[in-house]
C-alpha atoms as a PDB file:
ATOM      1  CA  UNK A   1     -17.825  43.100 -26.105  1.00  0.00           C
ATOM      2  CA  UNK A   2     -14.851  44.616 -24.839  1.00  0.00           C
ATOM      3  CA  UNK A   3     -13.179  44.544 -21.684  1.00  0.00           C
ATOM      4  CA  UNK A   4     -10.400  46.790 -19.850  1.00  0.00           C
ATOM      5  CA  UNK A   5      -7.989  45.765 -17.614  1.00  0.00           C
ATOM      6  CA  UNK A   6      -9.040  45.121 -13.574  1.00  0.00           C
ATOM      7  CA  UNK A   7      -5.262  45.519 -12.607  1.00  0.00           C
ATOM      8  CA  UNK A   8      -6.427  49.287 -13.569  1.00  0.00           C
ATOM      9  CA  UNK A   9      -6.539  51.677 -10.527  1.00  0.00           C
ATOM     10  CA  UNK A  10     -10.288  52.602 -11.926  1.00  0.00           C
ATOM     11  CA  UNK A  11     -11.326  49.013 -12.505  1.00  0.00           C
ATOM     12  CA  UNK A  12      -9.585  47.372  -9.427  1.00  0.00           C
ATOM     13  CA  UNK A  13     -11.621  50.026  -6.900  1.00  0.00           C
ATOM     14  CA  UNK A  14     -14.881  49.204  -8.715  1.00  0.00           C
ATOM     15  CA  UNK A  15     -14.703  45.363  -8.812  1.00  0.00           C
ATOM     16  CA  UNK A  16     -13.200  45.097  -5.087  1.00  0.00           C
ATOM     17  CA  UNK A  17     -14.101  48.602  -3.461  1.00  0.00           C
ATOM     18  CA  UNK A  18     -17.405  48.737  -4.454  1.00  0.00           C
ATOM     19  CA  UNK A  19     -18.439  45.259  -3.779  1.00  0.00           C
ATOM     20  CA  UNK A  20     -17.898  43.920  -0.510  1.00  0.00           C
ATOM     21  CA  UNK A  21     -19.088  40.107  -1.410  1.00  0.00           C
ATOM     22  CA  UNK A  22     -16.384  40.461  -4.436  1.00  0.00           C
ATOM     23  CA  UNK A  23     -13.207  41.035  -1.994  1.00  0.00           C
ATOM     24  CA  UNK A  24     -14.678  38.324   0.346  1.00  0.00           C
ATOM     25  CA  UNK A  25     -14.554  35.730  -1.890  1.00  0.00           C
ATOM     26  CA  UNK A  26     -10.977  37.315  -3.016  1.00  0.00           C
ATOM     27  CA  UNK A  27      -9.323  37.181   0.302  1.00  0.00           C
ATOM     28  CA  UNK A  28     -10.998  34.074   1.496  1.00  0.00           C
ATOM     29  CA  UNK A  29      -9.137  32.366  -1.993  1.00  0.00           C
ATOM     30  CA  UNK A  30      -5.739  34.245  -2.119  1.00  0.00           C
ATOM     31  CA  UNK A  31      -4.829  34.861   2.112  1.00  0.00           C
ATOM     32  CA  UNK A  32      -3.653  31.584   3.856  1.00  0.00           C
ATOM     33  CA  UNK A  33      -6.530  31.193   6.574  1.00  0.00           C
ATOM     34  CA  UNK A  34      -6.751  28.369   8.651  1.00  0.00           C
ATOM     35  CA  UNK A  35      -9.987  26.368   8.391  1.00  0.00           C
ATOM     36  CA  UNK A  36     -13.242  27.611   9.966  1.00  0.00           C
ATOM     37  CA  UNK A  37     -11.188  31.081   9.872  1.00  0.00           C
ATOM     38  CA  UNK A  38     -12.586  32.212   6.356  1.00  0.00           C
ATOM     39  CA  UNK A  39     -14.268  35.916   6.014  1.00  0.00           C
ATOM     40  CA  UNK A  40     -17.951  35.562   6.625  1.00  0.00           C
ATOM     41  CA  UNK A  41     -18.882  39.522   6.486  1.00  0.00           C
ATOM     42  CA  UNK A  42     -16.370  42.839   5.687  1.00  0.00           C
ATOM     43  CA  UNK A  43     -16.806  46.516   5.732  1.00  0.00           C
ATOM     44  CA  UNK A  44     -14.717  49.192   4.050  1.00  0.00           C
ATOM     45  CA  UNK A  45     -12.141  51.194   5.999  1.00  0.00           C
ATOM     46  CA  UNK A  46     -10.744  54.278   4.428  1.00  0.00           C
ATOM     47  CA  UNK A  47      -6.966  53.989   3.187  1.00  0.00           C
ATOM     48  CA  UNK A  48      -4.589  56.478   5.485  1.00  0.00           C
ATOM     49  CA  UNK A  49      -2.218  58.613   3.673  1.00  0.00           C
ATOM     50  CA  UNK A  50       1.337  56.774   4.524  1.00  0.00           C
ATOM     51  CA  UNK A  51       4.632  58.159   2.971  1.00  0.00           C
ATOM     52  CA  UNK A  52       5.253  57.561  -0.626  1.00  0.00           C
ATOM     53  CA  UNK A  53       7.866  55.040  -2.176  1.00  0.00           C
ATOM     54  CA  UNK A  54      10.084  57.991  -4.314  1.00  0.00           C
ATOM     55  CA  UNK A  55       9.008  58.035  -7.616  1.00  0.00           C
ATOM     56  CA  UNK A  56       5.726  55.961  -6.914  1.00  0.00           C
ATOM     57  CA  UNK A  57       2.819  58.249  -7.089  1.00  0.00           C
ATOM     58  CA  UNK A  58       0.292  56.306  -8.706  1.00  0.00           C
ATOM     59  CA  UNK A  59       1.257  52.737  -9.244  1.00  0.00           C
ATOM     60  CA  UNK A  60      -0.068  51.441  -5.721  1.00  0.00           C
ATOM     61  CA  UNK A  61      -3.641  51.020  -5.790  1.00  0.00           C
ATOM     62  CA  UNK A  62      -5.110  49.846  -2.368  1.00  0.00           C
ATOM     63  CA  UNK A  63      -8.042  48.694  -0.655  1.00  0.00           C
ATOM     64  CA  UNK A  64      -8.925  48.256   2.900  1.00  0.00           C
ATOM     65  CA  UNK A  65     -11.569  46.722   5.146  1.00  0.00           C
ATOM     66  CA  UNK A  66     -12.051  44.813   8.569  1.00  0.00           C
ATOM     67  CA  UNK A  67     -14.650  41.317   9.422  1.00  0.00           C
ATOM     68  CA  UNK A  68     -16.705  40.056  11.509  1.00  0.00           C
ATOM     69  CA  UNK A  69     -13.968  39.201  13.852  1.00  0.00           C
ATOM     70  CA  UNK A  70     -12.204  42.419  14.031  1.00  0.00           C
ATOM     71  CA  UNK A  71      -9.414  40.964  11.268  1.00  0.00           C
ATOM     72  CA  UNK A  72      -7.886  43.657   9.299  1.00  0.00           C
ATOM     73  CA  UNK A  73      -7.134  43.119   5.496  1.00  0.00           C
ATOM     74  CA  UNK A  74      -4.970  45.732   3.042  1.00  0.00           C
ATOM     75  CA  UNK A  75      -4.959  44.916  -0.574  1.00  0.00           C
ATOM     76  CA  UNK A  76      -2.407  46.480  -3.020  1.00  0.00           C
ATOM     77  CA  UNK A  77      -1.776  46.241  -6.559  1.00  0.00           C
ATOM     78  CA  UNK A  78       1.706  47.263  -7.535  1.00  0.00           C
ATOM     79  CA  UNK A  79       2.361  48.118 -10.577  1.00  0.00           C
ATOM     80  CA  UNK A  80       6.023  48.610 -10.820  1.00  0.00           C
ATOM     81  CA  UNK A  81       8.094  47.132  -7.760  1.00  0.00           C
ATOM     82  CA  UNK A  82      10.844  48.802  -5.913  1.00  0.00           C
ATOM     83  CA  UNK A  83      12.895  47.680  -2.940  1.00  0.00           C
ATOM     84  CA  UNK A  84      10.702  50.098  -0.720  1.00  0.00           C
ATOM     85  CA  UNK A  85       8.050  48.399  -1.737  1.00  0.00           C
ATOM     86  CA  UNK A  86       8.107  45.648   0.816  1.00  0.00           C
ATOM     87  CA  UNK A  87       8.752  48.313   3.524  1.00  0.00           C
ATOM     88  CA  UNK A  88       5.910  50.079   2.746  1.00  0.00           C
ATOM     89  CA  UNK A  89       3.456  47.260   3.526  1.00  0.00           C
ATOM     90  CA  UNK A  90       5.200  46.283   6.797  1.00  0.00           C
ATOM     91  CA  UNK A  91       4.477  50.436   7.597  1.00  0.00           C
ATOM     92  CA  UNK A  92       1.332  50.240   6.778  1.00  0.00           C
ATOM     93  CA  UNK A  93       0.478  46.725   8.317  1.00  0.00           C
ATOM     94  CA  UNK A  94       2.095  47.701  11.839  1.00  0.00           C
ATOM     95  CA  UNK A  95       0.171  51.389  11.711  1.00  0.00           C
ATOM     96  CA  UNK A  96      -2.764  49.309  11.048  1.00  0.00           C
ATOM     97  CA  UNK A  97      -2.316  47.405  14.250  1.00  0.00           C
ATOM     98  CA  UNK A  98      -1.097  49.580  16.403  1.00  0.00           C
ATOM     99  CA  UNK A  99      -3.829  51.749  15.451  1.00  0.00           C
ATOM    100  CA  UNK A 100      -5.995  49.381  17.429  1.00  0.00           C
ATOM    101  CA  UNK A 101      -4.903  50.727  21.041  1.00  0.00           C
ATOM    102  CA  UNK A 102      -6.231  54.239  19.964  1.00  0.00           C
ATOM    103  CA  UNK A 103      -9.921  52.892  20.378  1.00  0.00           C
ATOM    104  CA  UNK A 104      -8.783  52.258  24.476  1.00  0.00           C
ATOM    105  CA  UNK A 105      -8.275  47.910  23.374  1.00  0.00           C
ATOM    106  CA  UNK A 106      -5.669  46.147  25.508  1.00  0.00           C
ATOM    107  CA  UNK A 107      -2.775  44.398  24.397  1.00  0.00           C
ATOM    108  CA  UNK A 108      -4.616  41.353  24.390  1.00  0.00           C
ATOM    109  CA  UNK A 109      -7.194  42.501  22.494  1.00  0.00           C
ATOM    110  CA  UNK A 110      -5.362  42.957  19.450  1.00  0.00           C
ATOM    111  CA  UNK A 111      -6.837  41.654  16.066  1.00  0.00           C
ATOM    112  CA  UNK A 112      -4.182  40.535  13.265  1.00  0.00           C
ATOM    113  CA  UNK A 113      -3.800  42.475  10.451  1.00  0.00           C
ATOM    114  CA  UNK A 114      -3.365  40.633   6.703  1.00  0.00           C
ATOM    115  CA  UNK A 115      -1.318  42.436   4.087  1.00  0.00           C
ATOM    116  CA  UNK A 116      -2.115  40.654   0.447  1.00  0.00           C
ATOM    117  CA  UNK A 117       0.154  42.350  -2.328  1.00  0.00           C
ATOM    118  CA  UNK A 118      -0.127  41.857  -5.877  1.00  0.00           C
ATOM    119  CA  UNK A 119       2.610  42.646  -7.822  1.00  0.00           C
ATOM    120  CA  UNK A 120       2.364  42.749 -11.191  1.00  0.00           C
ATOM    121  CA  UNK A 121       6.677  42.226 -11.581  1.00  0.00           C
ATOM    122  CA  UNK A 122       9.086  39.631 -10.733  1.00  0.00           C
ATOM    123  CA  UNK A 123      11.032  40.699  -7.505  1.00  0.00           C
ATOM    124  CA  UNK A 124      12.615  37.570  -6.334  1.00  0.00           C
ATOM    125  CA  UNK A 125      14.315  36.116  -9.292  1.00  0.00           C
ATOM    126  CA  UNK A 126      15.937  33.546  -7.341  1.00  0.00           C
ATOM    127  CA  UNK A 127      12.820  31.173  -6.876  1.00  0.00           C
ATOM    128  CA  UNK A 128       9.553  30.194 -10.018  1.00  0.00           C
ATOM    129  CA  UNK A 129       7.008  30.344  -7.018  1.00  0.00           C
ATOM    130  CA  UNK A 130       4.758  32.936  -7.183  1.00  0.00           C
ATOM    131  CA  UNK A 131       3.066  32.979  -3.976  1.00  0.00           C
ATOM    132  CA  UNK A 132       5.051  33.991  -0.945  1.00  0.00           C
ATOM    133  CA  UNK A 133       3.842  34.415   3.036  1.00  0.00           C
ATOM    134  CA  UNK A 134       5.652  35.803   5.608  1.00  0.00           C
ATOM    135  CA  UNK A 135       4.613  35.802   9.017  1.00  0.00           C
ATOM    136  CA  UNK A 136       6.302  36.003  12.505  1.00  0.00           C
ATOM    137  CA  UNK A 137       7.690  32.521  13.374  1.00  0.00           C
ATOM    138  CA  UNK A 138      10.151  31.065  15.682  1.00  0.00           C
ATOM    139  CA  UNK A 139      13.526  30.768  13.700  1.00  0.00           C
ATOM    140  CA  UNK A 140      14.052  27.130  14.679  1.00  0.00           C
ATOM    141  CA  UNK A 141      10.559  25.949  15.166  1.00  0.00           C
ATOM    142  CA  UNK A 142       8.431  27.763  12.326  1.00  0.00           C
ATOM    143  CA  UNK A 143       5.212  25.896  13.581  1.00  0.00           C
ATOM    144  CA  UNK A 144       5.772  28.514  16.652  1.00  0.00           C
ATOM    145  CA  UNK A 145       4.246  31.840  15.740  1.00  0.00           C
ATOM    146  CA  UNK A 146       3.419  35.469  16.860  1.00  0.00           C
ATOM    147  CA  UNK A 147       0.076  36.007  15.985  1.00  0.00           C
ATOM    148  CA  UNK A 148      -0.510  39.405  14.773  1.00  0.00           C
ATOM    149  CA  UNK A 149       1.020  40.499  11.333  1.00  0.00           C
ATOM    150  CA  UNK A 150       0.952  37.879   8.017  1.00  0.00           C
ATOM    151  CA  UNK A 151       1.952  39.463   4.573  1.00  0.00           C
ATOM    152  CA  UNK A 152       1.475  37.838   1.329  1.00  0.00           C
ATOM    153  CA  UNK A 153       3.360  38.840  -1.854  1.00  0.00           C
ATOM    154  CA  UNK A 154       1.710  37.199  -5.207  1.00  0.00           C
ATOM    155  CA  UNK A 155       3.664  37.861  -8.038  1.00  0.00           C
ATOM    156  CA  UNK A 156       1.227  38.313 -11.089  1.00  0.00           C
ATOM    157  CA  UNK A 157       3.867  37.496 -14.183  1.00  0.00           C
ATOM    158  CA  UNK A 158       5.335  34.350 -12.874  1.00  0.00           C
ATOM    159  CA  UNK A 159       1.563  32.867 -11.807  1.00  0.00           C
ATOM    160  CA  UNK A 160       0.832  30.001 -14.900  1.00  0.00           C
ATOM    161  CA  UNK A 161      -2.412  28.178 -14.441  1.00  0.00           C
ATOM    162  CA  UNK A 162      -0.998  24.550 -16.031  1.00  0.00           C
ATOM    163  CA  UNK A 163      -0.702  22.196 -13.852  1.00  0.00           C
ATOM    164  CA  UNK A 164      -2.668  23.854 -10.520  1.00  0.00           C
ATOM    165  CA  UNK A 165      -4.655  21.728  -9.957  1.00  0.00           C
ATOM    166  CA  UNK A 166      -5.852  22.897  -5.863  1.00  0.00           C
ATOM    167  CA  UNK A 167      -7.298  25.932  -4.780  1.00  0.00           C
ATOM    168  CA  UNK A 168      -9.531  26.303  -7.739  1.00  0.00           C
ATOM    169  CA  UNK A 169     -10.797  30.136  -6.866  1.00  0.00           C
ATOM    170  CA  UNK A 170      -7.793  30.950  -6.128  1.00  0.00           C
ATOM    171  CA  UNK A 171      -6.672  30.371  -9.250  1.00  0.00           C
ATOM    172  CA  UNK A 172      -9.586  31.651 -11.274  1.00  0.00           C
ATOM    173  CA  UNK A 173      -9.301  35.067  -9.599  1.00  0.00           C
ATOM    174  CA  UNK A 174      -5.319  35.016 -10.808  1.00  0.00           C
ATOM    175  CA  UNK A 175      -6.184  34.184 -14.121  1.00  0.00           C
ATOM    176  CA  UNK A 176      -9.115  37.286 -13.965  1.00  0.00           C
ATOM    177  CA  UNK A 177      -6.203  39.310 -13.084  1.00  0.00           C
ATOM    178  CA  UNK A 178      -3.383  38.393 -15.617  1.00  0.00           C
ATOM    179  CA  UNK A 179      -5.502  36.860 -18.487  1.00  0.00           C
ATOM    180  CA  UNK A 180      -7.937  39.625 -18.745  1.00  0.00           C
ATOM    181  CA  UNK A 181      -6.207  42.427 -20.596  1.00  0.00           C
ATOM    182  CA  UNK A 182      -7.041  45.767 -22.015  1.00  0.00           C
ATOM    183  CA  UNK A 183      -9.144  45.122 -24.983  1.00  0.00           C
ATOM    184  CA  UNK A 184      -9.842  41.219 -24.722  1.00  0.00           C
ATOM    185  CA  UNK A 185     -13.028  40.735 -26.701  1.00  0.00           C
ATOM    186  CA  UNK A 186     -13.319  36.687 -25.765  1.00  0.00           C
ATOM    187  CA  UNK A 187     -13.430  35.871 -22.272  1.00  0.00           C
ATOM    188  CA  UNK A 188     -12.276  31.774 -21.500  1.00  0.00           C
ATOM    189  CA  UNK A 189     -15.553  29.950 -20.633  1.00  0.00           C
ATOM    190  CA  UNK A 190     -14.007  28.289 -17.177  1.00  0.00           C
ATOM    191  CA  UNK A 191     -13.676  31.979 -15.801  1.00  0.00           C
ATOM    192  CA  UNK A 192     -17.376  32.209 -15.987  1.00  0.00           C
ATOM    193  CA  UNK A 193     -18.001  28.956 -13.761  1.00  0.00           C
ATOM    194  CA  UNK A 194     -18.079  30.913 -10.712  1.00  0.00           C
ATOM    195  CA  UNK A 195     -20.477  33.177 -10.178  1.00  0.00           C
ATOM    196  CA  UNK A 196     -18.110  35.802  -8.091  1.00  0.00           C
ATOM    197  CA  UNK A 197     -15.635  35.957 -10.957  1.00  0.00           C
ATOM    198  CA  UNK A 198     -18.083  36.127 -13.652  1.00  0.00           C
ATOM    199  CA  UNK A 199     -20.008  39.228 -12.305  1.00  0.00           C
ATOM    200  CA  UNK A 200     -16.341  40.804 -11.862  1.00  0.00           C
ATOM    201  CA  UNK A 201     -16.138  39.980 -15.297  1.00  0.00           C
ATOM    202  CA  UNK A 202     -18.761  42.237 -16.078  1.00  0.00           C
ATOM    203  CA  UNK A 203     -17.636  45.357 -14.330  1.00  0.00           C
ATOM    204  CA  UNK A 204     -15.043  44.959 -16.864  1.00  0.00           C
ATOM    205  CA  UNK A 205     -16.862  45.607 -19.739  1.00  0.00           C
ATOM    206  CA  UNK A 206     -15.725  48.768 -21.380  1.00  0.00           C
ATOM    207  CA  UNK A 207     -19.563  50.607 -22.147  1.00  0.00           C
ATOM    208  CA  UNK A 208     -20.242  50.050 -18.372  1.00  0.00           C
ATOM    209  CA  UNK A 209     -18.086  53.087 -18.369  1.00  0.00           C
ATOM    210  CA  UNK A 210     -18.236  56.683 -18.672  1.00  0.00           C
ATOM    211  CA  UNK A 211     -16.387  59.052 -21.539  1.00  0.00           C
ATOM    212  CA  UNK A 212     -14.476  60.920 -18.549  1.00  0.00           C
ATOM    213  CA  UNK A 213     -13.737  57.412 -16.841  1.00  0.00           C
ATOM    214  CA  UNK A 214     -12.953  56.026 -19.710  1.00  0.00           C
ATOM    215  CA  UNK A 215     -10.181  58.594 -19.595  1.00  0.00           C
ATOM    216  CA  UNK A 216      -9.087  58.512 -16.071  1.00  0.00           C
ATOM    217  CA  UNK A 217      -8.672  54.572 -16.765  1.00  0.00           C
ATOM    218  CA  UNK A 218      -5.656  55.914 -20.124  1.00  0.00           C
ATOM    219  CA  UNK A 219      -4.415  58.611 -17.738  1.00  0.00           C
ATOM    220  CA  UNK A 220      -3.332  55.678 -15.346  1.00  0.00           C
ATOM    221  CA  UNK A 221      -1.379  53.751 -17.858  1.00  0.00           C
ATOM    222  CA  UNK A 222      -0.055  56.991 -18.823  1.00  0.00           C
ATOM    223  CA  UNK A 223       1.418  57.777 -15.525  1.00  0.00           C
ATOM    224  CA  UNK A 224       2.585  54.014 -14.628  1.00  0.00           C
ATOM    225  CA  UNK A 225       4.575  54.551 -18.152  1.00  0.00           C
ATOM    226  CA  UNK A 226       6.173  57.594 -16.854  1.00  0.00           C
ATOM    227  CA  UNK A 227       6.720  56.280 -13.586  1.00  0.00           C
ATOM    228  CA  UNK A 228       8.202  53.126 -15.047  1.00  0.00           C
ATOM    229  CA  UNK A 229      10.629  55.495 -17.418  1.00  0.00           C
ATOM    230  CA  UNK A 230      11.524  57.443 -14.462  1.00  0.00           C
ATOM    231  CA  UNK A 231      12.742  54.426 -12.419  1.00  0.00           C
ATOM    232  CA  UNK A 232      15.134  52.642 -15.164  1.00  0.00           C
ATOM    233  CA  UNK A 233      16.910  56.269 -15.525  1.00  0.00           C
ATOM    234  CA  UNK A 234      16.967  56.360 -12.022  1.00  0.00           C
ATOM    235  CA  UNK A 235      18.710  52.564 -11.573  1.00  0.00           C
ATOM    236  CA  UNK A 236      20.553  53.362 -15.046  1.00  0.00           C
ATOM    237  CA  UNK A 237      22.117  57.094 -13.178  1.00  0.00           C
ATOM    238  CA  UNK A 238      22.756  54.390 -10.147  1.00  0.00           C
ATOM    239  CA  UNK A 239      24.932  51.983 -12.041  1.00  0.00           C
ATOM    240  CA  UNK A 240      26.407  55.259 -14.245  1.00  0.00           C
ATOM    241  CA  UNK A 241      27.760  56.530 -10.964  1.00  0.00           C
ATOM    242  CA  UNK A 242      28.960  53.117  -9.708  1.00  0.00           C
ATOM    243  CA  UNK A 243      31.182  52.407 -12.888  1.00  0.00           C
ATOM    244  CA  UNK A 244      32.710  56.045 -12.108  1.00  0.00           C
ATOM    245  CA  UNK A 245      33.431  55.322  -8.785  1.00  0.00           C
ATOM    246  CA  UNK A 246      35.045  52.120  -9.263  1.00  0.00           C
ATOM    247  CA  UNK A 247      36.822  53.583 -12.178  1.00  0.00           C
ATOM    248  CA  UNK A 248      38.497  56.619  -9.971  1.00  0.00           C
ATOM    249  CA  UNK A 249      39.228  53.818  -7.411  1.00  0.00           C
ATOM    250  CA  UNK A 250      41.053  51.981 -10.084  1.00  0.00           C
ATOM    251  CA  UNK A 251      43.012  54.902 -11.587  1.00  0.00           C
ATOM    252  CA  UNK A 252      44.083  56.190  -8.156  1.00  0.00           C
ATOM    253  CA  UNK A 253      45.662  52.536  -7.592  1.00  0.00           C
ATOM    254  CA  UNK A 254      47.275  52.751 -10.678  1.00  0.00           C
ATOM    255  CA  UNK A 255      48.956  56.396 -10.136  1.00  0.00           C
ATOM    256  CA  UNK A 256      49.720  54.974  -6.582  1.00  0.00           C
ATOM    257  CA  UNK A 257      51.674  52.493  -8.444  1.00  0.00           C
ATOM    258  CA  UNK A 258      53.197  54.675 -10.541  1.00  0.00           C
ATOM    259  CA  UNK A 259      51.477  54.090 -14.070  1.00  0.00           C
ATOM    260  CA  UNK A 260      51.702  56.784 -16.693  1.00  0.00           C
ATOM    261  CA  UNK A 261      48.385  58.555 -17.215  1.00  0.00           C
ATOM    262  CA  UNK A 262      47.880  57.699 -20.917  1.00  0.00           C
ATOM    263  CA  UNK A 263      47.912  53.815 -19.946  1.00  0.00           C
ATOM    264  CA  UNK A 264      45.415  54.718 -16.720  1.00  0.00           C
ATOM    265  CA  UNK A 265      43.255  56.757 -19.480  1.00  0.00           C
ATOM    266  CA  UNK A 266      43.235  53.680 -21.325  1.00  0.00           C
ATOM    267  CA  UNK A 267      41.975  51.131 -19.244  1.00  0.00           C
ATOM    268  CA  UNK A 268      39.592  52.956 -17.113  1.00  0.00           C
ATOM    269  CA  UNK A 269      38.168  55.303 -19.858  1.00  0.00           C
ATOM    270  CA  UNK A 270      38.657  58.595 -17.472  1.00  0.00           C
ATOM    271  CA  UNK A 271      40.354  61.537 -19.298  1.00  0.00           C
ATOM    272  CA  UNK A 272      43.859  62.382 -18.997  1.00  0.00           C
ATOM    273  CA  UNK A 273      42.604  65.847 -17.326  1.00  0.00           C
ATOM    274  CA  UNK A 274      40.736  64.143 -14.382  1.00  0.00           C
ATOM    275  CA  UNK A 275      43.546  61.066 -13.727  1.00  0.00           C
ATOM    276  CA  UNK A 276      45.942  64.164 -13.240  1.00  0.00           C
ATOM    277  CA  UNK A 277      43.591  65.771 -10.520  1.00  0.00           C
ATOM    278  CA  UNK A 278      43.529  62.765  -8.905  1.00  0.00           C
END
């Protein structure tokens, strides 16, 4: 038997926007809910088109619904990370909340909105934890809060199941998302303890799927590989440009100075025709 991967656009909307008892348990084990605040019911909301991170058409995958108690939840799965990434979600968790006046509610009637992202890069290379939440707290007393707008940011590649002991589904449903890969044939026996992740596991399996789905699922990949190509030229033009700039800087201190352009041409690289425009 052979599975695909659920980080997939295709396979992500048919394990958690297709079964609503599937993102419960999901949300109730990844979002940092107080006790006796876990998800007892959810319905599906359809996403809004918001603006699009530039050169980001297809790697954000996202999900949306709502509770019992009015809570609002948006799932993403990002593919490839960019700084715009992060202000993305904050748009689209404050549009999501603000939203909530159009139906005539009061200020105080406001219901908070959860953002859970999963990114499937490292974007905060200064810390190993994988798991970061935000929320709106008092600067000097963090136990003081503004109730309204919590993000989480779980990044995928630095998750490692040694040694996690706690939140058990929490980390079974990370380990369905980074252990299963396109193509795994053998699926660990501990995934399969719980029944929620074990019938995820088999909207997986690759003949559940249609020929023409079956190619939507490739055409993905195909684009996130474009999309990924498309970024590194774009940060390797960035840094290109940079070096230039801080080379004409250099060479126009030099000339200031008063040394010959051969020398100049030889420490910054420029040609001798563009140090004598300068």
């Amino acid at each position: 038997m052979r599975y695909l991967d659920p980080k997939n656009d295709l396979t992500f909307k048919k394990v958690f926007g297709e079964h609503p008892h599937l993102l419960r348990s999901f949300l109730n084990a990844l979002l940092p809910l107080a006790e006796g605040q876990q998800i007892e019911h959810i319905e599906y909301i359809p996403a809004e088109l918001v603006p699009n991170i530039p050169l980001l058409k297809n790697s954000i995958v996202d999900v949306r619904c709502t509770d019992n108690r009015g809570r609002q939840f948006i799932v993403e799965m990002q593919m490839l990370w960019t700084d715009s990434f992060k202000n993305r979600i904050l748009f689209n968790a404050s549009k999501a909340y603000v939203k909530q006046l159009d139906r005539g509610h009061e200020y105080k009637g406001l219901k908070p909105v959860y953002a859970l992202s999963l990114v499937n890069e490292d974007f905060e290379p200064n810390t190993g934890q994988y798991y970061h939440h935000y929320a709106i707290v008092h600067t000097e007393y963090p136990e003081k809060r503004i109730d309204g707008l919590q993000f989480v940011f779980v990044e995928l590649p630095k998750f490692k199941a040694q040694n996690l002991t706690e939140k058990k589904l929490q980390i079974l449903w990370l380990r369905y998302l980074t252990e299963i890969e396109d193509g795994t044939e053998q699926l660990p026996a501990d995934l399969l303890e719980i029944p929620e992740v074990r019938e995820a596991m088999e909207y997986l399996q690759e003949s559940a799927f249609t020929r023409e789905e079956l190619a939507t699922y490739d055409k993905y990949w195909d684009s996130i590989s474009s999309e990924r190509t498309l970024i590194e030229d774009a940060y390797s033009e960035g840094e290109e440009k940079g070096e230039e700039k801080k080379a004409l800087s250099i060479a126009r201190s030099m000339k200031a100075k008063g040394f010959d352009t051969p020398t100049i041409a030889e420490l910054t690289g420029l040609s001798p025709e563009l140090i004598e425009r300068l």
